[in-house]
PDB file of N, CA and C in Angstrom:
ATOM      1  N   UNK A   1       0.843  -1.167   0.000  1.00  0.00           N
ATOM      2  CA  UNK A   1       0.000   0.000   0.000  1.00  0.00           C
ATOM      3  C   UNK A   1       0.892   1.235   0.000  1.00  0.00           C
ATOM      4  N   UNK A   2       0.924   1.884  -0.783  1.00  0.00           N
ATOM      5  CA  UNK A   2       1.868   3.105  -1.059  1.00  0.00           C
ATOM      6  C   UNK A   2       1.109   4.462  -0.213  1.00  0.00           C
ATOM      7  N   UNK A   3       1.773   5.575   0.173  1.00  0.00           N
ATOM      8  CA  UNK A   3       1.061   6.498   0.406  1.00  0.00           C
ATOM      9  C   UNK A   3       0.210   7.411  -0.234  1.00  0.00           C
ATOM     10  N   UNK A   4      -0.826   8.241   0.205  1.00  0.00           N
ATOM     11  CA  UNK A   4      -1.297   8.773  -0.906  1.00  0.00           C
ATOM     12  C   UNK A   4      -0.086  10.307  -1.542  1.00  0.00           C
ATOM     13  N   UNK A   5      -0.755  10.491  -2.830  1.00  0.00           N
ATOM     14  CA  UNK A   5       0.515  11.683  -2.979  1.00  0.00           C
ATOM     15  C   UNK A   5      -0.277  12.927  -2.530  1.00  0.00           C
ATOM     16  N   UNK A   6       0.984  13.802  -1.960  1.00  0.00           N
ATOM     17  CA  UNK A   6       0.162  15.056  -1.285  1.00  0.00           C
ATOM     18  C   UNK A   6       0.941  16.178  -2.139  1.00  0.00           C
ATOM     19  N   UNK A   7      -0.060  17.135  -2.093  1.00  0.00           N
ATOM     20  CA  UNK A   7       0.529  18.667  -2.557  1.00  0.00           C
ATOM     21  C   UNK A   7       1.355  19.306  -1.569  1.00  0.00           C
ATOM     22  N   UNK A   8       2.315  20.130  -2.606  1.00  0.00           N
ATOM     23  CA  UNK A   8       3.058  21.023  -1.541  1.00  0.00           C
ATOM     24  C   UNK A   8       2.504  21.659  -0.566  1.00  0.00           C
ATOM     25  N   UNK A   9       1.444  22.077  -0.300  1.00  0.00           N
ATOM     26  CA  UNK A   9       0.541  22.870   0.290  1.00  0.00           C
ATOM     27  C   UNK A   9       0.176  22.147   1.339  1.00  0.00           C
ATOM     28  N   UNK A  10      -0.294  20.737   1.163  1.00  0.00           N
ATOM     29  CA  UNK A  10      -0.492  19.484   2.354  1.00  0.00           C
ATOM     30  C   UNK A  10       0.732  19.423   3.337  1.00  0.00           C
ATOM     31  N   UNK A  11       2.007  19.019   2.197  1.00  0.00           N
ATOM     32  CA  UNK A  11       3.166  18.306   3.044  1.00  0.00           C
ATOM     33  C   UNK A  11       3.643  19.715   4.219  1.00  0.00           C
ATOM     34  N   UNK A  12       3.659  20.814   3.288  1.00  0.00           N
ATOM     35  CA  UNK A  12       4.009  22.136   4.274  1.00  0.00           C
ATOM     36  C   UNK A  12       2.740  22.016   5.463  1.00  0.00           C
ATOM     37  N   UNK A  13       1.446  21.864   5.356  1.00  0.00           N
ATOM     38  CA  UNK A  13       0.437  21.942   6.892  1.00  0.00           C
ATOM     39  C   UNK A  13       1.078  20.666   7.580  1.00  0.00           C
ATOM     40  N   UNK A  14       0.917  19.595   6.616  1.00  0.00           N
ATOM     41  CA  UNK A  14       1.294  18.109   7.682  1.00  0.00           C
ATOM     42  C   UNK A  14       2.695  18.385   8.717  1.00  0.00           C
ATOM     43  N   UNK A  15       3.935  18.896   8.116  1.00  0.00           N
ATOM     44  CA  UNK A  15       5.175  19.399   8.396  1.00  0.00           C
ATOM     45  C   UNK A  15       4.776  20.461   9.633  1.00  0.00           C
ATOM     46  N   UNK A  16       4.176  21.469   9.459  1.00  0.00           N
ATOM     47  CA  UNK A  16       3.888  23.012  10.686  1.00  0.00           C
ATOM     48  C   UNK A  16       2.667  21.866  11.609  1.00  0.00           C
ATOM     49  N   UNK A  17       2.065  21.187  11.062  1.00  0.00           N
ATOM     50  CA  UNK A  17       1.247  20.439  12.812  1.00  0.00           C
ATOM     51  C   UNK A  17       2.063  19.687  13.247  1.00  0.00           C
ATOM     52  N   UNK A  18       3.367  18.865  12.644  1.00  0.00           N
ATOM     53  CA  UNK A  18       4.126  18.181  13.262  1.00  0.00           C
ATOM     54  C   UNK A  18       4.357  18.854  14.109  1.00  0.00           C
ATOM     55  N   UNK A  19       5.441  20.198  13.863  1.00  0.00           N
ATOM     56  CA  UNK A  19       5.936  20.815  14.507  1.00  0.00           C
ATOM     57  C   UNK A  19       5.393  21.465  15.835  1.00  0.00           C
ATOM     58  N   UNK A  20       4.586  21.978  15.495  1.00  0.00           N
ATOM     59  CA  UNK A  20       3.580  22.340  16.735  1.00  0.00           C
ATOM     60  C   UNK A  20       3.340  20.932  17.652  1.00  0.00           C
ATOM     61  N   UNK A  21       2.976  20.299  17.094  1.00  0.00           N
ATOM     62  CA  UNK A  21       2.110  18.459  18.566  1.00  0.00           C
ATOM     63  C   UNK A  21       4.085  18.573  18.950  1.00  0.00           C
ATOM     64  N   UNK A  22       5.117  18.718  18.204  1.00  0.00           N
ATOM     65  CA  UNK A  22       6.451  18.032  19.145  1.00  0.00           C
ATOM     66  C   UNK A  22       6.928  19.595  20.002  1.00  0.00           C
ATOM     67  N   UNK A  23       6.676  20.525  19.718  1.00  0.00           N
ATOM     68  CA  UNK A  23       6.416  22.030  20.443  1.00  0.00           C
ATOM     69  C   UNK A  23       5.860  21.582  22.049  1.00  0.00           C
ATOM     70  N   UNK A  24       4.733  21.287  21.887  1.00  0.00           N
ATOM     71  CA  UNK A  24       3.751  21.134  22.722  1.00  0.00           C
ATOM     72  C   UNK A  24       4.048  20.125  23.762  1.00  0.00           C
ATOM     73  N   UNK A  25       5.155  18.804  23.204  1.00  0.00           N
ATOM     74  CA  UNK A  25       5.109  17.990  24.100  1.00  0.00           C
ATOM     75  C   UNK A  25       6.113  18.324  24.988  1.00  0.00           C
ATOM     76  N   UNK A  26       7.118  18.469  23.914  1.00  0.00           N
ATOM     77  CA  UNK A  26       8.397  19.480  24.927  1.00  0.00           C
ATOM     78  C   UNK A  26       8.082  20.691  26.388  1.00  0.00           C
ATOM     79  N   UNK A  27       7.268  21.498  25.893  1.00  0.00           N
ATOM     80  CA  UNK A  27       6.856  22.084  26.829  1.00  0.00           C
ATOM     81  C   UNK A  27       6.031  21.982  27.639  1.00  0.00           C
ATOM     82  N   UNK A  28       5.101  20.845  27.459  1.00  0.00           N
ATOM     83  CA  UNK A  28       4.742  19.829  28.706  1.00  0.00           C
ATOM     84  C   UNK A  28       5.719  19.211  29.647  1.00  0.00           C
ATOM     85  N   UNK A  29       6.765  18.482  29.085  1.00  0.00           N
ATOM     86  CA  UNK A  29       7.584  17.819  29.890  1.00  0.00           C
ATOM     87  C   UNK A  29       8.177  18.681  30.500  1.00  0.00           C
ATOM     88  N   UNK A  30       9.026  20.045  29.822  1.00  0.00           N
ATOM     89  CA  UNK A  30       9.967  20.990  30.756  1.00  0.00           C
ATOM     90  C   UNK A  30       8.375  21.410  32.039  1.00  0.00           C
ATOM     91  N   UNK A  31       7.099  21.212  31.815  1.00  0.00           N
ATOM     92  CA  UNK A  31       6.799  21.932  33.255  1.00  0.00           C
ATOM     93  C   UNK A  31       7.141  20.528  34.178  1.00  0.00           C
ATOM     94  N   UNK A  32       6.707  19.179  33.642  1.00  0.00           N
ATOM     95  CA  UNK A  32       6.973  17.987  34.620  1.00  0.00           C
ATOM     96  C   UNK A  32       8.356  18.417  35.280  1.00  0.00           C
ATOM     97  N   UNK A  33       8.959  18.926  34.675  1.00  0.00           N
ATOM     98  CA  UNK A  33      10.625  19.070  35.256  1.00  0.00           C
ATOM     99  C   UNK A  33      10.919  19.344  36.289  1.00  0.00           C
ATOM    100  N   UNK A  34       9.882  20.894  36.051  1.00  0.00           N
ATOM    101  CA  UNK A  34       9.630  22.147  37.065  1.00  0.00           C
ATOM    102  C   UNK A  34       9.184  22.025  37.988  1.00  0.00           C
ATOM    103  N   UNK A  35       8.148  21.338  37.966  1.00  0.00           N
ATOM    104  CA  UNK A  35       7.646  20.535  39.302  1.00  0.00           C
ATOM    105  C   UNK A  35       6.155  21.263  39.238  1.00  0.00           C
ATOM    106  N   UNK A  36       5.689  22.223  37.694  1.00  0.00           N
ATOM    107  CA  UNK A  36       4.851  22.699  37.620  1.00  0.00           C
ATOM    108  C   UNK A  36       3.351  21.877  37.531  1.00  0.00           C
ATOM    109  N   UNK A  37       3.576  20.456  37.062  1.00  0.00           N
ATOM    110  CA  UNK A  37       2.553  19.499  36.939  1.00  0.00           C
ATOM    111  C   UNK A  37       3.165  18.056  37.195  1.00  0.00           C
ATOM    112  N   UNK A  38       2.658  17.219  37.850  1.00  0.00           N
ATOM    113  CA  UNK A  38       2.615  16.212  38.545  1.00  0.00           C
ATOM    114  C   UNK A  38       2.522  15.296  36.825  1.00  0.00           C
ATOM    115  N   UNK A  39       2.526  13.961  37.824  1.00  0.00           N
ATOM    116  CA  UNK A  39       2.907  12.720  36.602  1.00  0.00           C
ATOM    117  C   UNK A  39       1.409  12.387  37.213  1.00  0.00           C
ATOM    118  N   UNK A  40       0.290  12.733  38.475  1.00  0.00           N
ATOM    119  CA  UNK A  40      -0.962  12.617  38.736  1.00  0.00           C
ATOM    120  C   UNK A  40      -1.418  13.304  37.587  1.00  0.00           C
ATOM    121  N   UNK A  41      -1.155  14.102  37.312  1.00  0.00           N
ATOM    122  CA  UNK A  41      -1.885  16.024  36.385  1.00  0.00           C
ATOM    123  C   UNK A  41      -1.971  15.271  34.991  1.00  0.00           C
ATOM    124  N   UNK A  42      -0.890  14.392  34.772  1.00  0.00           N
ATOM    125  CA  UNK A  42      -0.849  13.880  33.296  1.00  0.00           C
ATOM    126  C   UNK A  42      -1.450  13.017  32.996  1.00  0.00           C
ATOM    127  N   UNK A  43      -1.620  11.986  34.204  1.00  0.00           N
ATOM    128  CA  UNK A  43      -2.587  10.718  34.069  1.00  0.00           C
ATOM    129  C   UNK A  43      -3.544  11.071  34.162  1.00  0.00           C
ATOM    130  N   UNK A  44      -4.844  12.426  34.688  1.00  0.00           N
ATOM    131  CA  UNK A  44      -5.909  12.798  35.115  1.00  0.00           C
ATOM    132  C   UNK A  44      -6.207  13.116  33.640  1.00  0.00           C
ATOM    133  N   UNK A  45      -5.542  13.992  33.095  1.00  0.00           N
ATOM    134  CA  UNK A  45      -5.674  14.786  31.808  1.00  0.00           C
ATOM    135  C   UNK A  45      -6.223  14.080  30.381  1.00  0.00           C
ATOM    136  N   UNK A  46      -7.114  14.410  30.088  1.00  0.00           N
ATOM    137  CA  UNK A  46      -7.532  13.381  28.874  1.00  0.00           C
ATOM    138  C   UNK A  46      -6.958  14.268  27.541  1.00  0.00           C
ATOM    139  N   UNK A  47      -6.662  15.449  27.621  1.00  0.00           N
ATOM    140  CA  UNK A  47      -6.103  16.565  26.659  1.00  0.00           C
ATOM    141  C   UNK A  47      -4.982  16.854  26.733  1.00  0.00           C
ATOM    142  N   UNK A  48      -3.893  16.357  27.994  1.00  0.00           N
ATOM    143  CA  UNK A  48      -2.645  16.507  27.687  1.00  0.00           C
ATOM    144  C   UNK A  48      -1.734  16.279  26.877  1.00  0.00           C
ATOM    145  N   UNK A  49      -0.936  17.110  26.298  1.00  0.00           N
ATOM    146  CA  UNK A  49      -0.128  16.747  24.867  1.00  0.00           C
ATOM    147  C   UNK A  49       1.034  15.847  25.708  1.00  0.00           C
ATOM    148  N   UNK A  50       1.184  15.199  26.656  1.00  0.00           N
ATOM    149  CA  UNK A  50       1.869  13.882  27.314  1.00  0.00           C
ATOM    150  C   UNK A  50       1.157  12.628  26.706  1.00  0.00           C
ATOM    151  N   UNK A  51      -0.112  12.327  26.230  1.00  0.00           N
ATOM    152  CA  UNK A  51      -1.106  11.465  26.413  1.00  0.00           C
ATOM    153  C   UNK A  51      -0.405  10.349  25.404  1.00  0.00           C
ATOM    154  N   UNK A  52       0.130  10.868  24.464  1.00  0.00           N
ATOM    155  CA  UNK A  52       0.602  10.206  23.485  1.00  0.00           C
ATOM    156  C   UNK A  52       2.136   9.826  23.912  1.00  0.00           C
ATOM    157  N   UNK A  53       2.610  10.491  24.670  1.00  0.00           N
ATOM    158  CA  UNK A  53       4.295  10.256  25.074  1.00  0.00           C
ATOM    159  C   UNK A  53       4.234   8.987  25.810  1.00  0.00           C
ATOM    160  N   UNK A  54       5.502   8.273  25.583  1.00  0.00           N
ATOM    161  CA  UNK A  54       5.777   7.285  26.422  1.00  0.00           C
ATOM    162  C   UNK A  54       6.194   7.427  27.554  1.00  0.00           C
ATOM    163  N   UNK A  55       5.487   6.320  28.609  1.00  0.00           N
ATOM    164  CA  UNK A  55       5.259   6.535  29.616  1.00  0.00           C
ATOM    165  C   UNK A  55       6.935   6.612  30.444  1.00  0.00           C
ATOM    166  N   UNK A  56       8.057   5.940  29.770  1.00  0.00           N
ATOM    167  CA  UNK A  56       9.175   5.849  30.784  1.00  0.00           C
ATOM    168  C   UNK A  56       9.821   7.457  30.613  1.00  0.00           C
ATOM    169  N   UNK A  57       9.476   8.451  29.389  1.00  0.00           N
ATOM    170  CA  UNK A  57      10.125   9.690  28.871  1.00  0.00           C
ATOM    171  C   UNK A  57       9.529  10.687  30.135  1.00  0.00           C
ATOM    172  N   UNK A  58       8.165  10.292  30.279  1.00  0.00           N
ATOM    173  CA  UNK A  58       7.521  11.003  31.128  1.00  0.00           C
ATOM    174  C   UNK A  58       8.355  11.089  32.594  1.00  0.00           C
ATOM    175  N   UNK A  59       8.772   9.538  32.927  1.00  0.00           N
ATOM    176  CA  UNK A  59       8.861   9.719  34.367  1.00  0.00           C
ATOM    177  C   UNK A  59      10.233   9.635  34.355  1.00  0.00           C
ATOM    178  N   UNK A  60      10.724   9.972  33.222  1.00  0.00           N
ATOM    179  CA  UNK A  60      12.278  10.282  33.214  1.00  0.00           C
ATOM    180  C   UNK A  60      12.184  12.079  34.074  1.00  0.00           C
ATOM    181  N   UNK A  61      11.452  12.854  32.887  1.00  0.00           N
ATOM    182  CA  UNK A  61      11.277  14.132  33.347  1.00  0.00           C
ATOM    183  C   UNK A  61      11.117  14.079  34.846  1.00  0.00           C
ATOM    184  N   UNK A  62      10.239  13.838  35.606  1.00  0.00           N
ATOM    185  CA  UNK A  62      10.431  13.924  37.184  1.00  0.00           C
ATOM    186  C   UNK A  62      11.348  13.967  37.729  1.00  0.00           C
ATOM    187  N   UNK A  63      11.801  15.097  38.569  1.00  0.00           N
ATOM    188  CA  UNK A  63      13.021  15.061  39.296  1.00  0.00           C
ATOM    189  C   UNK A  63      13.435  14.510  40.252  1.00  0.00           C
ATOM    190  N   UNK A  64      14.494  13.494  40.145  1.00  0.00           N
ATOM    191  CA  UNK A  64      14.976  12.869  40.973  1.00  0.00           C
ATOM    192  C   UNK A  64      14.820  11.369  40.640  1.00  0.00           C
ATOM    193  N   UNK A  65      13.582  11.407  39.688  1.00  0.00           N
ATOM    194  CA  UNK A  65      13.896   9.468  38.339  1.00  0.00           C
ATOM    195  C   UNK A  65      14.789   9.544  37.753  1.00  0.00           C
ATOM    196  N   UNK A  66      15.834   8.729  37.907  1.00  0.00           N
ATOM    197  CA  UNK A  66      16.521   8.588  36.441  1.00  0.00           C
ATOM    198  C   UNK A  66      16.200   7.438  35.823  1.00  0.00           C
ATOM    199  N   UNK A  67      17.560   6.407  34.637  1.00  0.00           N
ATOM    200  CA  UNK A  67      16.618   5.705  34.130  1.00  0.00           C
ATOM    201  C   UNK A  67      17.091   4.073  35.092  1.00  0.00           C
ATOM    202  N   UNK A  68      17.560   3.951  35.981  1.00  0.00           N
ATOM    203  CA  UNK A  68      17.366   2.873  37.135  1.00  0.00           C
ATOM    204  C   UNK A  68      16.267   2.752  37.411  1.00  0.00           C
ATOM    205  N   UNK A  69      15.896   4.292  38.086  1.00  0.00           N
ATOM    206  CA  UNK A  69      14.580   3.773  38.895  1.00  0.00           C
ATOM    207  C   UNK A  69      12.872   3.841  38.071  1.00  0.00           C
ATOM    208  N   UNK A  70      13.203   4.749  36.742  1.00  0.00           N
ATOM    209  CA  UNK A  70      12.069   4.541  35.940  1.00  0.00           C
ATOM    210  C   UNK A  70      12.483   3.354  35.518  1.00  0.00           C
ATOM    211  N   UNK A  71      13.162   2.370  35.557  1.00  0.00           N
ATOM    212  CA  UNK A  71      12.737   1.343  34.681  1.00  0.00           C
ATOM    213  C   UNK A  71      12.494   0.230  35.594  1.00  0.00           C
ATOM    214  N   UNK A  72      12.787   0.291  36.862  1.00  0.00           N
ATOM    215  CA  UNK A  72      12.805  -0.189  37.994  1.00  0.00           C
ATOM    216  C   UNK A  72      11.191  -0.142  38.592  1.00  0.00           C
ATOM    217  N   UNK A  73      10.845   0.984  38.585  1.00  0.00           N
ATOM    218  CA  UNK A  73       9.275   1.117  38.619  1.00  0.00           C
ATOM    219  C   UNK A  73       8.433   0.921  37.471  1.00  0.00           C
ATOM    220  N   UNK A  74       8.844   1.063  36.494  1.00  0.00           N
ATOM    221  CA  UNK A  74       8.329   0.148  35.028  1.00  0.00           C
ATOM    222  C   UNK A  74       8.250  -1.215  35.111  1.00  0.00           C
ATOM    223  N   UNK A  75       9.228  -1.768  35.867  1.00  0.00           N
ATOM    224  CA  UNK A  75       9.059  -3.520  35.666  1.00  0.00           C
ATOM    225  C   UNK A  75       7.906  -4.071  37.141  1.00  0.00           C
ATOM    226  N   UNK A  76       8.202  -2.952  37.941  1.00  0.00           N
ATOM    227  CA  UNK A  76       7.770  -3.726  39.082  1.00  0.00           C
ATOM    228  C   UNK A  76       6.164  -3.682  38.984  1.00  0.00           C
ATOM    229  N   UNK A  77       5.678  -2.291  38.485  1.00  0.00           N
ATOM    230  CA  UNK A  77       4.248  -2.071  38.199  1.00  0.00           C
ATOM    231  C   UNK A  77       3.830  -3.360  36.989  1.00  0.00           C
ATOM    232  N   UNK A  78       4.878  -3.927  35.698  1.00  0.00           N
ATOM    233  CA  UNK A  78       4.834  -4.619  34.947  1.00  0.00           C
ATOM    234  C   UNK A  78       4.111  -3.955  33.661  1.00  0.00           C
ATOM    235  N   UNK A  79       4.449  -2.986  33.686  1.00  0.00           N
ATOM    236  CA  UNK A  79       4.282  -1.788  32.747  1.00  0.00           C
ATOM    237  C   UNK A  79       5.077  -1.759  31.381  1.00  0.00           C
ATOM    238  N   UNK A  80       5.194  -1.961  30.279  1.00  0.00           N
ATOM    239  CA  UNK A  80       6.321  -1.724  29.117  1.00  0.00           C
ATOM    240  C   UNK A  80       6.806  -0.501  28.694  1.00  0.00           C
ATOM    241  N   UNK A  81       7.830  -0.687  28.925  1.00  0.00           N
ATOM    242  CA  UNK A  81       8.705   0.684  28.668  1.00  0.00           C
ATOM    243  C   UNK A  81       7.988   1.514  27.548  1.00  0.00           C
ATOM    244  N   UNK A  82       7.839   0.762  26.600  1.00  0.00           N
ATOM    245  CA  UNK A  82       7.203   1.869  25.160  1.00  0.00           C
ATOM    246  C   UNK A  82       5.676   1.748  25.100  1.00  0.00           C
ATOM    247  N   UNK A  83       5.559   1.567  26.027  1.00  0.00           N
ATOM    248  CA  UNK A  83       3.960   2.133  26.545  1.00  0.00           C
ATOM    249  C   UNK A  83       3.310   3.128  26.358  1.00  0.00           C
ATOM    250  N   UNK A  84       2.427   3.780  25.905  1.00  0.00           N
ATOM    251  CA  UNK A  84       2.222   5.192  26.096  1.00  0.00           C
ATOM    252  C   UNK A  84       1.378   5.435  27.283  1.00  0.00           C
ATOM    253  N   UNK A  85       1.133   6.848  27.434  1.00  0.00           N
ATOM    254  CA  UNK A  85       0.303   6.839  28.714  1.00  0.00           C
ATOM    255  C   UNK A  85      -1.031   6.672  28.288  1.00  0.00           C
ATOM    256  N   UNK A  86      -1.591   7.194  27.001  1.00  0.00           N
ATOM    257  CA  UNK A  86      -2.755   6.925  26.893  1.00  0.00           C
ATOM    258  C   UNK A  86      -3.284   5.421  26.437  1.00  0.00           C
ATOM    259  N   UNK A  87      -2.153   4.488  26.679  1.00  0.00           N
ATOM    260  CA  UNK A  87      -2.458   3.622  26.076  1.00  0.00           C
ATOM    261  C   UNK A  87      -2.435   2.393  27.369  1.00  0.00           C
ATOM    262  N   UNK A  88      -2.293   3.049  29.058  1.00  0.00           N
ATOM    263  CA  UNK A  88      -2.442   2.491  30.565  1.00  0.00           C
ATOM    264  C   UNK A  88      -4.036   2.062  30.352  1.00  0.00           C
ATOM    265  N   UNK A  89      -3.702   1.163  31.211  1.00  0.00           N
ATOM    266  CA  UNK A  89      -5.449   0.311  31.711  1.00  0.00           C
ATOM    267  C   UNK A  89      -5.535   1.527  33.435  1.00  0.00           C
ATOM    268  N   UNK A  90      -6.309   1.500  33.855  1.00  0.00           N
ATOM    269  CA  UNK A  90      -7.171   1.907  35.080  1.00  0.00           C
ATOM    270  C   UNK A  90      -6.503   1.369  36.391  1.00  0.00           C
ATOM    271  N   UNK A  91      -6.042   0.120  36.065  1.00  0.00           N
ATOM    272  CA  UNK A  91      -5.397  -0.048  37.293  1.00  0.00           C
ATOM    273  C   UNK A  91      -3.805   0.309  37.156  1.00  0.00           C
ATOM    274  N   UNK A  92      -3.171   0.140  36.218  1.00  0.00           N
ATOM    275  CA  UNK A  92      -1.824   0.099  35.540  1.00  0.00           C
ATOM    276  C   UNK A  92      -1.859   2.505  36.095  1.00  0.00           C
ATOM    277  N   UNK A  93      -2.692   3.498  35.664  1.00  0.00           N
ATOM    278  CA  UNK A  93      -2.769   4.480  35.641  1.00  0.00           C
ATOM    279  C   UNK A  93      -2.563   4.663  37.624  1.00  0.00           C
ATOM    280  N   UNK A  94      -3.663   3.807  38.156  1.00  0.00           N
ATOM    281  CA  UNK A  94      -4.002   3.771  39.778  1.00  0.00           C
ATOM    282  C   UNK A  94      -2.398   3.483  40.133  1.00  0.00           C
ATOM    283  N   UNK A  95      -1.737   2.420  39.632  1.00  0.00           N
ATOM    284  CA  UNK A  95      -0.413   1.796  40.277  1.00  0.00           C
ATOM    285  C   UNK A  95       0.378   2.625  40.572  1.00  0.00           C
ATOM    286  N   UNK A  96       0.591   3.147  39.214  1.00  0.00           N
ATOM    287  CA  UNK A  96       1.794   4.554  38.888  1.00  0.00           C
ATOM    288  C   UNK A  96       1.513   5.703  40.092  1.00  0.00           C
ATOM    289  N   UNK A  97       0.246   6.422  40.333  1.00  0.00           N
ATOM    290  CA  UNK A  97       0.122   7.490  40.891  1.00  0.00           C
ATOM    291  C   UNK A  97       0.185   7.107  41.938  1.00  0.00           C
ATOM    292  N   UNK A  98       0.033   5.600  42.989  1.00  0.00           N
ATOM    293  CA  UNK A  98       0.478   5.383  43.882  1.00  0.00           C
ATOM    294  C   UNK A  98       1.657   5.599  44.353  1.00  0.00           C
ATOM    295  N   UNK A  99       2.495   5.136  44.092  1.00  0.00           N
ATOM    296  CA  UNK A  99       3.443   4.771  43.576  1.00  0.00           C
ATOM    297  C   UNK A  99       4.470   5.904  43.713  1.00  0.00           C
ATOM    298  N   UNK A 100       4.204   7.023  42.239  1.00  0.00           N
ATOM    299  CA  UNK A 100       5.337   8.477  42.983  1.00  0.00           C
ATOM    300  C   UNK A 100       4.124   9.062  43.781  1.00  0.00           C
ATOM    301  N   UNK A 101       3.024   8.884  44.436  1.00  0.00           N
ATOM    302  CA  UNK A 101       2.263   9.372  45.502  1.00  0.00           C
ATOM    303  C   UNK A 101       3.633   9.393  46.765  1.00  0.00           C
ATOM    304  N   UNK A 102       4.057   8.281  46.835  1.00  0.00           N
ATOM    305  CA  UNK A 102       4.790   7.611  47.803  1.00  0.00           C
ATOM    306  C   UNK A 102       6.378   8.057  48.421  1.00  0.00           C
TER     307      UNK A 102
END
C-alpha cells in the first residue's frame, strides 16, 4: 500500500502540525521538570499533549527518576517501557500514581 501523494501545500500543513504536537510535548515535559505538573496532572488529563508520550520519557522528566529507577518502577508495576500513557489500563494508571504518591 503506497502512500497517498500530497501537494506542496499538504506536506508544508502536515510538516507546521508536526511541529507544533512536538512544540507542545516538549513544553509539557519541561513543566513535569519544574515541578509545575505532577505525573498525577498527566494521568488525570484526557487533553494533555503527554497522552501520546511514552510513559518511561515522562517519568524520566520527574526530578529525581533517572533511568534505574524509571525502569525499575516500570518492571515492578509490569508496565512496558514503550507504553504510552494513553495507552495504561485503570489499574496500571491507579499503580503509577500510587506509587510516585509515595
Amino acid at each position: 500500500m503506497s502512500l497517498p501523494e500530497m501537494t506542496p501545500e499538504q506536506r508544508a500543513a502536515a510538516l507546521e502540525k508536526a511541529a507544533e504536537s512536538r512544540a507542545a510535548k516538549t513544553a509539557a515535559l519541561a513543566k513535569v521538570r519544574s515541578g509545575e505538573v505532577t505525573v498525577a496532572d498527566v494521568l488525570a488529563s484526557e487533553d494533555s499533549p503527554l497522552q501520546r508520550a511514552r510513559v518511561r520519557s515522562v517519568l524520566l522528566a520527574v526530578p529525581g527518576i533517572g533511568t534505574v529507577k524509571a525502569d525499575k518502577l516500570l518492571a515492578d508495576l509490569g508496565i512496558d517501557p514503550k507504553r504510552r500513557i494513553a495507552g495504561l489500563g485503570a489499574r496500571q494508571r491507579e499503580a503509577l500514581r500510587e506509587r510516585l504518591a509515595a
